[in-house]
C-alpha atoms as a PDB file:
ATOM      1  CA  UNK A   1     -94.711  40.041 -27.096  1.00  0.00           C
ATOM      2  CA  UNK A   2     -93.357  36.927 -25.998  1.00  0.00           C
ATOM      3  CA  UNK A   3     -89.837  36.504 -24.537  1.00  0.00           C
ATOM      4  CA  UNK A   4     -87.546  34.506 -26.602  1.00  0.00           C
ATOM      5  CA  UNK A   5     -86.530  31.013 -25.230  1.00  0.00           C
ATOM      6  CA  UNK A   6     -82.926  31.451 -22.969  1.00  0.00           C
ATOM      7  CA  UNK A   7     -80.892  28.390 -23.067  1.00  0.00           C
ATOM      8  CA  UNK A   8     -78.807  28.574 -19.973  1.00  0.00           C
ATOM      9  CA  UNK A   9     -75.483  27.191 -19.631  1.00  0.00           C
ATOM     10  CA  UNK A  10     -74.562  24.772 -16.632  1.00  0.00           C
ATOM     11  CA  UNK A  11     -73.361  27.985 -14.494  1.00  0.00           C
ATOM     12  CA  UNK A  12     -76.377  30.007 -15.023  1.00  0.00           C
ATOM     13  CA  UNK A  13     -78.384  27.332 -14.294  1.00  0.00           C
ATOM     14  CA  UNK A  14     -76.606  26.853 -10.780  1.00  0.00           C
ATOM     15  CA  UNK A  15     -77.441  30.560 -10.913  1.00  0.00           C
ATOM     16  CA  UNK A  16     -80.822  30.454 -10.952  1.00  0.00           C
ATOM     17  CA  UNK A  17     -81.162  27.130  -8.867  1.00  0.00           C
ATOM     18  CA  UNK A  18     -79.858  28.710  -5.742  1.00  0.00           C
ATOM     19  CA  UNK A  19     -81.794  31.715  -6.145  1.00  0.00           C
ATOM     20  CA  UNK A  20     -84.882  29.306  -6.437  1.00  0.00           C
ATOM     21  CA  UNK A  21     -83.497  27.445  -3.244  1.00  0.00           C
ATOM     22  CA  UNK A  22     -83.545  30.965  -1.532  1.00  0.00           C
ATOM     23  CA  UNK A  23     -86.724  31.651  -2.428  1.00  0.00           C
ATOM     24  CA  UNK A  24     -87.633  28.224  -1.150  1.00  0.00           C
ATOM     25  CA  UNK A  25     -85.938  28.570   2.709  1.00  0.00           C
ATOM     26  CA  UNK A  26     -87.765  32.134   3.041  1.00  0.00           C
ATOM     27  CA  UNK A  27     -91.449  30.890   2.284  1.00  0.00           C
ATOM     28  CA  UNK A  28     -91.081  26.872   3.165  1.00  0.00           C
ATOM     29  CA  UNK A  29     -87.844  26.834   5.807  1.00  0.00           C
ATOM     30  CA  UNK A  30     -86.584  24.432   3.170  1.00  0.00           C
ATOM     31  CA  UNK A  31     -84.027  24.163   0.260  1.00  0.00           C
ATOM     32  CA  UNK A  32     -85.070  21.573  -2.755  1.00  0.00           C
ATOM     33  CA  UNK A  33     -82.701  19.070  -1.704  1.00  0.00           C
ATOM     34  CA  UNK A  34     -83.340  19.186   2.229  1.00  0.00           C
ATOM     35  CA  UNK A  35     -84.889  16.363   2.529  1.00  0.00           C
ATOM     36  CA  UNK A  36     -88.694  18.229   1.696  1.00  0.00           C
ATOM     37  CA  UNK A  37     -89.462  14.949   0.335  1.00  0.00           C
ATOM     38  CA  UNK A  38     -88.823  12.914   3.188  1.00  0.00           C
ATOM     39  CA  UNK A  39     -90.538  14.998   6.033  1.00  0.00           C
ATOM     40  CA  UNK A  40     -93.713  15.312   3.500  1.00  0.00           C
ATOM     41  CA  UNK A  41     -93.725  12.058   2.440  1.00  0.00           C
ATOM     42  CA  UNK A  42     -94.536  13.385  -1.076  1.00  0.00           C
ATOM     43  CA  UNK A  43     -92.941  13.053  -4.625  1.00  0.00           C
ATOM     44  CA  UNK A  44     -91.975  16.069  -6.222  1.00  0.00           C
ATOM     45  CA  UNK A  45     -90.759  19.723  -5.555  1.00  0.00           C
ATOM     46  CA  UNK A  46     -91.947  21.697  -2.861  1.00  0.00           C
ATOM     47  CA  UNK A  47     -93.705  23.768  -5.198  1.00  0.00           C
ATOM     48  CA  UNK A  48     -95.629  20.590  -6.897  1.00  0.00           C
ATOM     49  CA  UNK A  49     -97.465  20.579  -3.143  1.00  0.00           C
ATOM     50  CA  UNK A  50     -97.921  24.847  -2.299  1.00  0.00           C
ATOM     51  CA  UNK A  51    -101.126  25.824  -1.432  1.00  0.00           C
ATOM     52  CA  UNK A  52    -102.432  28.388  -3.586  1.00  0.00           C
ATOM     53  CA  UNK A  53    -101.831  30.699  -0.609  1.00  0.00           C
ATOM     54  CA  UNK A  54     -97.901  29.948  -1.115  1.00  0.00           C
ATOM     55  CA  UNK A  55     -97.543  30.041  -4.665  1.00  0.00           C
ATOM     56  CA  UNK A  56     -99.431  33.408  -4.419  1.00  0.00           C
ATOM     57  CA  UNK A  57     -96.491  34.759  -2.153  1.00  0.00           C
ATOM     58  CA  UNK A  58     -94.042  32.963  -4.081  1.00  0.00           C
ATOM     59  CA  UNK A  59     -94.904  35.174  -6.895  1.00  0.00           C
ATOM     60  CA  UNK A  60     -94.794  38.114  -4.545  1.00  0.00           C
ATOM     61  CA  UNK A  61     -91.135  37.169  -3.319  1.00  0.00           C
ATOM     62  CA  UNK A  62     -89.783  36.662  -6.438  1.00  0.00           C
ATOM     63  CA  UNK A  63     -90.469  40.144  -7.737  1.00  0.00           C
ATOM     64  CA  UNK A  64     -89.013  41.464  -4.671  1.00  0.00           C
ATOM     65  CA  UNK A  65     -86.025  38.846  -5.288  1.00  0.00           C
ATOM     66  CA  UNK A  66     -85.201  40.702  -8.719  1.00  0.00           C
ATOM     67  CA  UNK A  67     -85.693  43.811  -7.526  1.00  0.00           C
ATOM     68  CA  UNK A  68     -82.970  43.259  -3.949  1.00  0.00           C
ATOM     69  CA  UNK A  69     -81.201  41.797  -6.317  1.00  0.00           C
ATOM     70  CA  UNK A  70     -80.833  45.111  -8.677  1.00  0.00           C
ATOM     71  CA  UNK A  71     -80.237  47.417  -5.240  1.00  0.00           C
ATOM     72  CA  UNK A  72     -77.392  44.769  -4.502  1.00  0.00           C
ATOM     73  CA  UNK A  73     -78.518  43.394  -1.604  1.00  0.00           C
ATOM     74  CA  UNK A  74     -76.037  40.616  -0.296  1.00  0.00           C
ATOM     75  CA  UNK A  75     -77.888  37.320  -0.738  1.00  0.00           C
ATOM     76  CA  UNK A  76     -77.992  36.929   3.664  1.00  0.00           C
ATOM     77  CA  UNK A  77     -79.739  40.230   3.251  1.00  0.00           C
ATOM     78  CA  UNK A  78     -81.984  39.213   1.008  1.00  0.00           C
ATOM     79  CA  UNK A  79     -82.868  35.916   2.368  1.00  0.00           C
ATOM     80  CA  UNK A  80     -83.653  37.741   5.994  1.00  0.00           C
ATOM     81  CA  UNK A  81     -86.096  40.017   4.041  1.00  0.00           C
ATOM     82  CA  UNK A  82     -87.674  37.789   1.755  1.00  0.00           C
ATOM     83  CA  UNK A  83     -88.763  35.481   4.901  1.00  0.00           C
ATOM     84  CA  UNK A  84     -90.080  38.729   7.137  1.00  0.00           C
ATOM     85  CA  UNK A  85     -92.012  38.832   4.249  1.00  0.00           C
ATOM     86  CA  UNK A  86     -92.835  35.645   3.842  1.00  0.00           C
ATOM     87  CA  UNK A  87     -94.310  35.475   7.170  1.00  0.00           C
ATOM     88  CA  UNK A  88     -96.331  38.593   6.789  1.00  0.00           C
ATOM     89  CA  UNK A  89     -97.830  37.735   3.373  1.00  0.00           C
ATOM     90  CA  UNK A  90     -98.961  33.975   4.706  1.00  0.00           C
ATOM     91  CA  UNK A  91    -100.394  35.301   7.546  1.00  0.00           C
ATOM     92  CA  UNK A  92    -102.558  37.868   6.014  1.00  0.00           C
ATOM     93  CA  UNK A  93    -103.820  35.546   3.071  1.00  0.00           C
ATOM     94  CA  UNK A  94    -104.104  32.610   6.097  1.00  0.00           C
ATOM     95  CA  UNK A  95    -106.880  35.283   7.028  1.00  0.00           C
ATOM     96  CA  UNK A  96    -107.981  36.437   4.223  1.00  0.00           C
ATOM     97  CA  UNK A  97    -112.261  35.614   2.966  1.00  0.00           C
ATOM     98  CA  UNK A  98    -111.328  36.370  -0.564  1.00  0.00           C
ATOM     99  CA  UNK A  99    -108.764  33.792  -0.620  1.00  0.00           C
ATOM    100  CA  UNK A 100    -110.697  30.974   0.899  1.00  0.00           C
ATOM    101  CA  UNK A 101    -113.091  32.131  -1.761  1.00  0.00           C
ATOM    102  CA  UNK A 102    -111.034  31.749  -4.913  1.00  0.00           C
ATOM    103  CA  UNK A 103    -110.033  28.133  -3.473  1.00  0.00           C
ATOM    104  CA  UNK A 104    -113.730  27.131  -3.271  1.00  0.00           C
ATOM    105  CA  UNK A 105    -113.953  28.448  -6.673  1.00  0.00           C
ATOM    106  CA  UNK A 106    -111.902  26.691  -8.084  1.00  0.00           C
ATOM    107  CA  UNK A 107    -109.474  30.120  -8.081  1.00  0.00           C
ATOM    108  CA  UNK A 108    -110.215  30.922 -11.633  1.00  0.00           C
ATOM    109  CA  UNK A 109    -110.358  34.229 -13.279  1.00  0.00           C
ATOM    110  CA  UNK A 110    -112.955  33.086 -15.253  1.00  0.00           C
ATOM    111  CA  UNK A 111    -115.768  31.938 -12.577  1.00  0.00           C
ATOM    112  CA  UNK A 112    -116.039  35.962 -11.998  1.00  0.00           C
END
């Protein structure tokens, strides 16, 4: 089943742009408007230049976001934990064969 289409007013979006900036300064140490474009010297989001290694633990975190977010977690808290995690999940897929794998391949479900 797909989920129907949400049209968000002007305060959820805020909403949802400042949790995506959280997510954002716990993976990258940066918020959208930070000035990401100027120190990479890129157009774009941050996400438009992730390594498949980041948007991998951005999926991760954002799970975990929702789910802080439903025990009521205090967004400090849940900024502090997201980026321990962060750091933990880049360094283990950093070192991980099957992930340099995927990115040779291409990284499609389909090549296996």
């Amino acid at each position: 089943m797909i989920p129907p289409r949400i049209f968000a007013t002007k305060s959820e979006g805020l909403y949802f742009a400042t949790e995506a900036d959280l997510l954002n300064l716990a993976l990258f140490g940066l918020t959208a408007n930070s000035g990401a474009r100027q120190i990479w010297k890129k157009k774009g989001n941050l996400r438009d230049h992730a390594t498949t290694e980041h948007l991998l633990a951005l999926a991760n975190l954002e799970n975990l976001n929702a789910e802080f977010i439903r025990q009521s977690l205090d967004k400090d808290q849940r900024l502090q934990r997201l980026n321990e995690i962060a750091i933990h999940q880049m360094s283990l897929l950093l070192n991980v064969p099957a992930a340099k794998f995927l990115e040779m391949s291409g990284g499609g479900v389909e090549k296996f």
